[in-house]
N, C-alpha and C. Protein backbone atom coordinates (compact mmCIF):
# COMPACT_ATOMS: atom_id res chain seq x y z
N UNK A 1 -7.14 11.53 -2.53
CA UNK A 1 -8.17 10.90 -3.33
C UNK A 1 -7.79 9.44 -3.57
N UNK A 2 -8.69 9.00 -3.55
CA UNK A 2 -8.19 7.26 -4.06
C UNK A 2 -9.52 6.45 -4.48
N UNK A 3 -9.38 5.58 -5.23
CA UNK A 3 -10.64 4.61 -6.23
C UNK A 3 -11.70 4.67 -5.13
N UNK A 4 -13.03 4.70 -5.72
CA UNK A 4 -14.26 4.45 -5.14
C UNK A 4 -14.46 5.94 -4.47
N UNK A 5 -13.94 6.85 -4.94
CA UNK A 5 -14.73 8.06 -3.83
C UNK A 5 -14.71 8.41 -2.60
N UNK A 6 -13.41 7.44 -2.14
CA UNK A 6 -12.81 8.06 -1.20
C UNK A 6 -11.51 9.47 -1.06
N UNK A 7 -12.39 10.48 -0.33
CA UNK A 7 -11.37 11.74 0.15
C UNK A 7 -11.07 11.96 1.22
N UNK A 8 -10.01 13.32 1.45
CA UNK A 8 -10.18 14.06 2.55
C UNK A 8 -9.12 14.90 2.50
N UNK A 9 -8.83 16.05 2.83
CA UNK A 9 -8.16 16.98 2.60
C UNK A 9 -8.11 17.60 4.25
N UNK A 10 -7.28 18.46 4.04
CA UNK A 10 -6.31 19.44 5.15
C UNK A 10 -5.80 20.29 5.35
N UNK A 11 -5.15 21.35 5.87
CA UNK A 11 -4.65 22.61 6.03
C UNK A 11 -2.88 21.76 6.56
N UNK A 12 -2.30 21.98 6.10
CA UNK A 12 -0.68 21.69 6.64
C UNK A 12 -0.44 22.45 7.85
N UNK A 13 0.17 21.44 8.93
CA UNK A 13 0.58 20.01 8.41
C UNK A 13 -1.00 19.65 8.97
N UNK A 14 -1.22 18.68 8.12
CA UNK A 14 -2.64 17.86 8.20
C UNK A 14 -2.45 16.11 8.61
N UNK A 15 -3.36 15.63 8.94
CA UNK A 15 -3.18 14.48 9.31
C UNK A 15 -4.50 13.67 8.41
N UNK A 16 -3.93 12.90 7.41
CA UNK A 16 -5.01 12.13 6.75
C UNK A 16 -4.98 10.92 7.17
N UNK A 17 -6.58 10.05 7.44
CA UNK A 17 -6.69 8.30 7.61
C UNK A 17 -7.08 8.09 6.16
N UNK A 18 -6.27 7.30 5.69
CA UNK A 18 -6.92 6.58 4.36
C UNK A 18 -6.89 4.61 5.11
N UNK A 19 -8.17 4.21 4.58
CA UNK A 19 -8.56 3.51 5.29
C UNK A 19 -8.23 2.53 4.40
N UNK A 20 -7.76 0.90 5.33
CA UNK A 20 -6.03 0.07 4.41
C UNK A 20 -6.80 -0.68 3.49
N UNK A 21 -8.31 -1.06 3.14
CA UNK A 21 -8.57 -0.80 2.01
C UNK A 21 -8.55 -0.48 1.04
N UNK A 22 -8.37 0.85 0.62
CA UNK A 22 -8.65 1.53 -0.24
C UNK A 22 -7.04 1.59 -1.10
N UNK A 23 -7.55 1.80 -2.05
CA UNK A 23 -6.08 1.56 -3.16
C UNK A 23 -6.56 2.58 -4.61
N UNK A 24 -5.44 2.95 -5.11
CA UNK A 24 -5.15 3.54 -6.26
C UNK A 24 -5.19 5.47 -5.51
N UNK A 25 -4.55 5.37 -4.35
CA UNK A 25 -4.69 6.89 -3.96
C UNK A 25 -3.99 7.78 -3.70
N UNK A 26 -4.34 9.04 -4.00
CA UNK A 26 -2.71 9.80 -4.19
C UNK A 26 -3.04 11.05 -3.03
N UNK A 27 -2.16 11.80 -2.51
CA UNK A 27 -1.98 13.42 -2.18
C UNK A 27 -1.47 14.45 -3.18
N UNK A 28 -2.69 15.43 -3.23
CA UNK A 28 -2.42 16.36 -4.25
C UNK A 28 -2.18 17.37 -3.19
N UNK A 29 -0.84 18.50 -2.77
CA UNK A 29 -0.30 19.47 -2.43
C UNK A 29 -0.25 20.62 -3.11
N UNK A 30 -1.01 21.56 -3.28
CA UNK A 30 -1.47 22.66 -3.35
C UNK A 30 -1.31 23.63 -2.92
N UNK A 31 -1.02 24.84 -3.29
CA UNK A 31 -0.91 26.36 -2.78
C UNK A 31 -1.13 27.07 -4.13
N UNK A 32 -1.93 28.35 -3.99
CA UNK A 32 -1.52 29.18 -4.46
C UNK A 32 -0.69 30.01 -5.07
N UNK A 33 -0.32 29.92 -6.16
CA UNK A 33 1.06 30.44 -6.74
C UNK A 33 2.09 29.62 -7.04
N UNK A 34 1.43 28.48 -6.50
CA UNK A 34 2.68 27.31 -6.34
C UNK A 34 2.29 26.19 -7.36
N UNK A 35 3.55 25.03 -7.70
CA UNK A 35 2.72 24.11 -8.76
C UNK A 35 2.71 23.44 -7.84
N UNK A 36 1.47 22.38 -7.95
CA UNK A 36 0.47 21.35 -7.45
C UNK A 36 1.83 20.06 -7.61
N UNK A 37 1.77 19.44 -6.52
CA UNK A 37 2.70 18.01 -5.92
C UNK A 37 1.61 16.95 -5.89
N UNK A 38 2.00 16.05 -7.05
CA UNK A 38 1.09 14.81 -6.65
C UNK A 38 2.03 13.83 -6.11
N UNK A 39 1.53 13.19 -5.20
CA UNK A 39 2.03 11.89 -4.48
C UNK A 39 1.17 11.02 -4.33
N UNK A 40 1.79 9.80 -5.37
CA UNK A 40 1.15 8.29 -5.19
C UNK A 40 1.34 7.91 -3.77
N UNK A 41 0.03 6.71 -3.42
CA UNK A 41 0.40 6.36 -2.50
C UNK A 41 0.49 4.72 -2.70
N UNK A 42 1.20 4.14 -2.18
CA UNK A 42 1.15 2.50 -2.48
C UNK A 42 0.57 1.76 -1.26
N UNK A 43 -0.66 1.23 -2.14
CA UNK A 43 -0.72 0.07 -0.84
C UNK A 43 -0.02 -1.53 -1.60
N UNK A 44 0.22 -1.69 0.23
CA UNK A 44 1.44 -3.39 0.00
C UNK A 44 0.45 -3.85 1.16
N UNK A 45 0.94 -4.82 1.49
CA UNK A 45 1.18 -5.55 2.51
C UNK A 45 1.49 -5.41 3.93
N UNK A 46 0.94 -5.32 4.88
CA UNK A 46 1.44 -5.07 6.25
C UNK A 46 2.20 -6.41 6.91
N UNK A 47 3.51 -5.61 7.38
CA UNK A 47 3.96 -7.27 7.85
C UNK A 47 3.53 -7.79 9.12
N UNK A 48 3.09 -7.20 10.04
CA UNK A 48 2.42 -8.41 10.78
C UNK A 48 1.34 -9.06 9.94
N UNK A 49 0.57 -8.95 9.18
CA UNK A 49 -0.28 -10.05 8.51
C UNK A 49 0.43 -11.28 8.02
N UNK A 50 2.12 -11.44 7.92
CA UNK A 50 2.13 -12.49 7.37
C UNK A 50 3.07 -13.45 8.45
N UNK A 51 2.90 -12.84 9.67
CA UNK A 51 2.41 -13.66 11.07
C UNK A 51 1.56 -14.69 11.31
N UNK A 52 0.73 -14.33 10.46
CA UNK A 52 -0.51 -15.30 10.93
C UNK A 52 0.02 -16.96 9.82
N UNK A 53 0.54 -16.89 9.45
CA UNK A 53 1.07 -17.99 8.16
C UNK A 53 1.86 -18.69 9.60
N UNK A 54 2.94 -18.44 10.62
CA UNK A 54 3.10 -19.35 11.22
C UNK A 54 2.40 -20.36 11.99
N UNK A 55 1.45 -19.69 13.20
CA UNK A 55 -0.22 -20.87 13.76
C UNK A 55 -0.53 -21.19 12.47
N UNK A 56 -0.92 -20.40 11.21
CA UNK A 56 -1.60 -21.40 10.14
C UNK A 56 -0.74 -22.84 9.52
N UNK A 57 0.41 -22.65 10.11
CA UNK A 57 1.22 -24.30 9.84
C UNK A 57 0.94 -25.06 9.98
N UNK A 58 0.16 -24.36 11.57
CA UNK A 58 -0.11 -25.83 12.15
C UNK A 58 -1.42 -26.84 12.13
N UNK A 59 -1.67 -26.68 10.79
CA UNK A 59 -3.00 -27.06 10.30
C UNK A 59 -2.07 -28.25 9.65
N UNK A 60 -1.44 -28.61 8.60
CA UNK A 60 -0.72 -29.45 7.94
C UNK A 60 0.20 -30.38 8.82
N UNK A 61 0.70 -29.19 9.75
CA UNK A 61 1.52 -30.21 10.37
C UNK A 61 0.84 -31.24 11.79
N UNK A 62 -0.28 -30.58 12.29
CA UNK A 62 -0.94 -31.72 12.84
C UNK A 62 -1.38 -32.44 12.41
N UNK A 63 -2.21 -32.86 11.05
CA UNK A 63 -2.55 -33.81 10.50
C UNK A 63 -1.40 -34.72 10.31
N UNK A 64 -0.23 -34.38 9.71
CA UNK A 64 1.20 -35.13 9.81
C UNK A 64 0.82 -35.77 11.78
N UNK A 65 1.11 -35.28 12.33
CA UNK A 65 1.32 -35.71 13.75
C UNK A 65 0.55 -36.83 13.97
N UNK A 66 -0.68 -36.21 13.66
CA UNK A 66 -2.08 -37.02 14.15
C UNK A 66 -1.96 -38.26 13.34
N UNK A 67 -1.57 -38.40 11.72
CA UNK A 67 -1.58 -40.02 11.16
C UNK A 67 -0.16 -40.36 10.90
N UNK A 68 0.62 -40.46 12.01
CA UNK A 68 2.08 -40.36 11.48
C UNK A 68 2.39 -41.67 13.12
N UNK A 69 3.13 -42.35 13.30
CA UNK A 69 3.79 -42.99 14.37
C UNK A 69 5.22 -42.77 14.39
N UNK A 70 5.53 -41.60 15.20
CA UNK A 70 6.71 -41.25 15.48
C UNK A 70 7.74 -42.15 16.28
N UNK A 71 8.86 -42.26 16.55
CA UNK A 71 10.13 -42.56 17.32
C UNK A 71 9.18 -43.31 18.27
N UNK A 72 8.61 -42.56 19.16
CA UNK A 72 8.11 -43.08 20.72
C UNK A 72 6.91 -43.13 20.15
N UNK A 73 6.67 -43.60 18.94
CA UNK A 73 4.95 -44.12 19.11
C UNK A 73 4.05 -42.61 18.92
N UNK A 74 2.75 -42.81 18.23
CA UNK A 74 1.75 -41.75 18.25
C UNK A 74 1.75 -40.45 18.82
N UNK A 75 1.93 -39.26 18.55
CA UNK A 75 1.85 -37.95 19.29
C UNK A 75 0.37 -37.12 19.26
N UNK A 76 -0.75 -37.72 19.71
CA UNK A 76 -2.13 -36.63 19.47
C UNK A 76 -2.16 -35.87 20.24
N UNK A 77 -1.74 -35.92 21.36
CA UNK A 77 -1.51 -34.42 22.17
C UNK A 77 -1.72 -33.13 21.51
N UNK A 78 0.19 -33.80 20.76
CA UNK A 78 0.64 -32.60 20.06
C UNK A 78 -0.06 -32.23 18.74
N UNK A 79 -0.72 -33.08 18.13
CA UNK A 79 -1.59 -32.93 16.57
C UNK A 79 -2.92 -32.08 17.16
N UNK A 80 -3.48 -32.17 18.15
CA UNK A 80 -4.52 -31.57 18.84
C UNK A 80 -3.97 -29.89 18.84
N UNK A 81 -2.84 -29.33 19.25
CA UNK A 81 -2.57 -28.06 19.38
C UNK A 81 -1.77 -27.70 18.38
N UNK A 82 -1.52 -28.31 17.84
CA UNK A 82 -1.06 -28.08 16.43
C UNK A 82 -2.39 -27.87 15.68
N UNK A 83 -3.23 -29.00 15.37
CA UNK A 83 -4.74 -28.30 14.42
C UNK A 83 -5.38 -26.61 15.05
N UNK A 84 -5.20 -26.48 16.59
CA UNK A 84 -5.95 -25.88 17.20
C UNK A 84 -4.87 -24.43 16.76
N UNK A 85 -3.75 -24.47 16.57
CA UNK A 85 -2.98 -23.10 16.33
C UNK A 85 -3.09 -23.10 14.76
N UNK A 86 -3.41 -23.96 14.16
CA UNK A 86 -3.68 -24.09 12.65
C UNK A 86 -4.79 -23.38 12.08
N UNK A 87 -6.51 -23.49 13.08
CA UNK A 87 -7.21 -22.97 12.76
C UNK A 87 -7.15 -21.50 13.08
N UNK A 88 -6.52 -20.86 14.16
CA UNK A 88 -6.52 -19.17 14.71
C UNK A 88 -5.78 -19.23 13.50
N UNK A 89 -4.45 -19.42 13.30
CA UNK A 89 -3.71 -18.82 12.01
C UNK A 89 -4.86 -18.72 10.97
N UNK A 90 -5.47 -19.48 10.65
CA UNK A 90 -6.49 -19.49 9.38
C UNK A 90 -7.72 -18.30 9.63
N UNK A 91 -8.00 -18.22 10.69
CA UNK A 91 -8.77 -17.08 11.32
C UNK A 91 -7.88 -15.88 10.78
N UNK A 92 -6.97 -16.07 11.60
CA UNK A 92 -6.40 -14.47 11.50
C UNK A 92 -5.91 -14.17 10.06
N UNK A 93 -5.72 -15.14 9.11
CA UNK A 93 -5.67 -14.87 7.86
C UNK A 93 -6.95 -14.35 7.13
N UNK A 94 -8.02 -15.28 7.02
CA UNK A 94 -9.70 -14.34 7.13
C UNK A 94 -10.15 -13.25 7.17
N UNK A 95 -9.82 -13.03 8.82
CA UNK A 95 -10.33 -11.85 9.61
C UNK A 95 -9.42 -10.48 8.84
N UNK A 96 -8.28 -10.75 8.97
CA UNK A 96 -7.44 -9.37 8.45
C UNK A 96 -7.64 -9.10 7.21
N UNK A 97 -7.94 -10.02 6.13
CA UNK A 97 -8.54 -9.90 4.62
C UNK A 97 -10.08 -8.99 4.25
N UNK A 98 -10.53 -9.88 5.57
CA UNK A 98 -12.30 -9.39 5.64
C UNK A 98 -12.22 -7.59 5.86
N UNK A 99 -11.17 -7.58 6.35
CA UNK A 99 -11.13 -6.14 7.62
C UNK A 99 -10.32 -5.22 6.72
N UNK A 100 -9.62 -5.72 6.38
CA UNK A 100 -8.60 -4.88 5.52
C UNK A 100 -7.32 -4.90 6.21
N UNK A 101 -7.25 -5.62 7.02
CA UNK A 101 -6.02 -5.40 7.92
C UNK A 101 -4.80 -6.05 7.53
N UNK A 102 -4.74 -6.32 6.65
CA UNK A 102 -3.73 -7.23 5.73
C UNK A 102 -3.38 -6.14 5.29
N UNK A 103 -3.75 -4.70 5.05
CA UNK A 103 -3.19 -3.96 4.29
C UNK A 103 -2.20 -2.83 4.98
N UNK A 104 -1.53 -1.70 4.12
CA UNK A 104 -0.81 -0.75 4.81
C UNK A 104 -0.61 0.08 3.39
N UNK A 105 -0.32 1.35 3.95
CA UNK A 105 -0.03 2.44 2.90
C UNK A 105 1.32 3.15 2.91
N UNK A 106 1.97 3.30 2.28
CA UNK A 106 3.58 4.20 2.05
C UNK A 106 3.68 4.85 0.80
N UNK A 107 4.06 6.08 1.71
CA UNK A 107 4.69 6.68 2.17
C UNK A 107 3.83 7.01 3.66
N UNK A 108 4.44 7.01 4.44
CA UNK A 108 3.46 6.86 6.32
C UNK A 108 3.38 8.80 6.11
N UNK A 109 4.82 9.05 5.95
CA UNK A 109 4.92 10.69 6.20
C UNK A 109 4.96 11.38 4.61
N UNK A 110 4.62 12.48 4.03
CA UNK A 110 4.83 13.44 2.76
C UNK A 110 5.82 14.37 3.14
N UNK A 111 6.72 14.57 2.88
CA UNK A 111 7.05 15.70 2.91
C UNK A 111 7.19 16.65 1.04
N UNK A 112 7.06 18.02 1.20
CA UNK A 112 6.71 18.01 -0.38
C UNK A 112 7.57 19.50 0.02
N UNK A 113 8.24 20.03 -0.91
CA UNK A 113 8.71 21.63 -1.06
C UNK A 113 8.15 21.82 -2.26
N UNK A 114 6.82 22.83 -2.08
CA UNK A 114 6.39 23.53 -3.39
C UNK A 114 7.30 24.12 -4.25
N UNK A 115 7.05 24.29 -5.36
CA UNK A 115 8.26 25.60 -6.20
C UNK A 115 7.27 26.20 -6.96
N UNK A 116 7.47 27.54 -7.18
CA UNK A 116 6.71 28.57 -7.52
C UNK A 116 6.27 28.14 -8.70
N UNK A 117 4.97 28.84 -9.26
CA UNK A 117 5.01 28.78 -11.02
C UNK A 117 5.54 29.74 -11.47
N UNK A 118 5.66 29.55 -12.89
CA UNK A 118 6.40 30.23 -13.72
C UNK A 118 5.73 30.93 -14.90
């Protein structure tokens, strides 16, 4: 279960998608006779999302390039592919926010040992 009404349940071993959106959601483990296992789940951060922060450098640092007169004189070449890896970084920062793909959930695996009630 997790905020907004998102579910889904299973027969063990089960395989749940909780979609990297979604946050505040737990696994409740259940049997009969048995006491009930809740497990939080945390969403963080996925680390390739903070990949995209390197091309997004190069937004700052071409403008440096582009109004800057270096050692050997002017570099726009390089300020040109520097803005141009500046804007995908800024994309892919966007896009993975828009998408949810910035996100990730842990614990990946549950493992739970019921214990009887009493």
């Amino acid at each position: 279960m997790c905020a907004g009404n998102i579910s889904a349940s299973g027969t063990t071993p089960a395989r749940l998608t909780i979609p990297r959106k979604a946050d505040g959601c737990h696994v409740d483990v259940e049997k009969n006779g048995m006491k009930t296992e809740k497990i939080q789940i945390e969403r963080g951060f996925d680390s390739a999302y903070w990949l995209n922060f390197i091309p997004a450098s190069g937004l700052p640092l071409g403008t440096i390039a582009a109004f800057s007169n270096g050692i050997y004189g002017p570099t726009p070449g390089y300020a040109g592919v520097l803005f141009a890896a500046g804007i995908l970084g800024g994309v892919g920062l966007i896009v993975d926010r828009v998408t949810g793909a910035m996100y990730d959930h842990d614990p990946h695996v549950i493992k739970v040992t019921l214990q009887p009630q009493q």
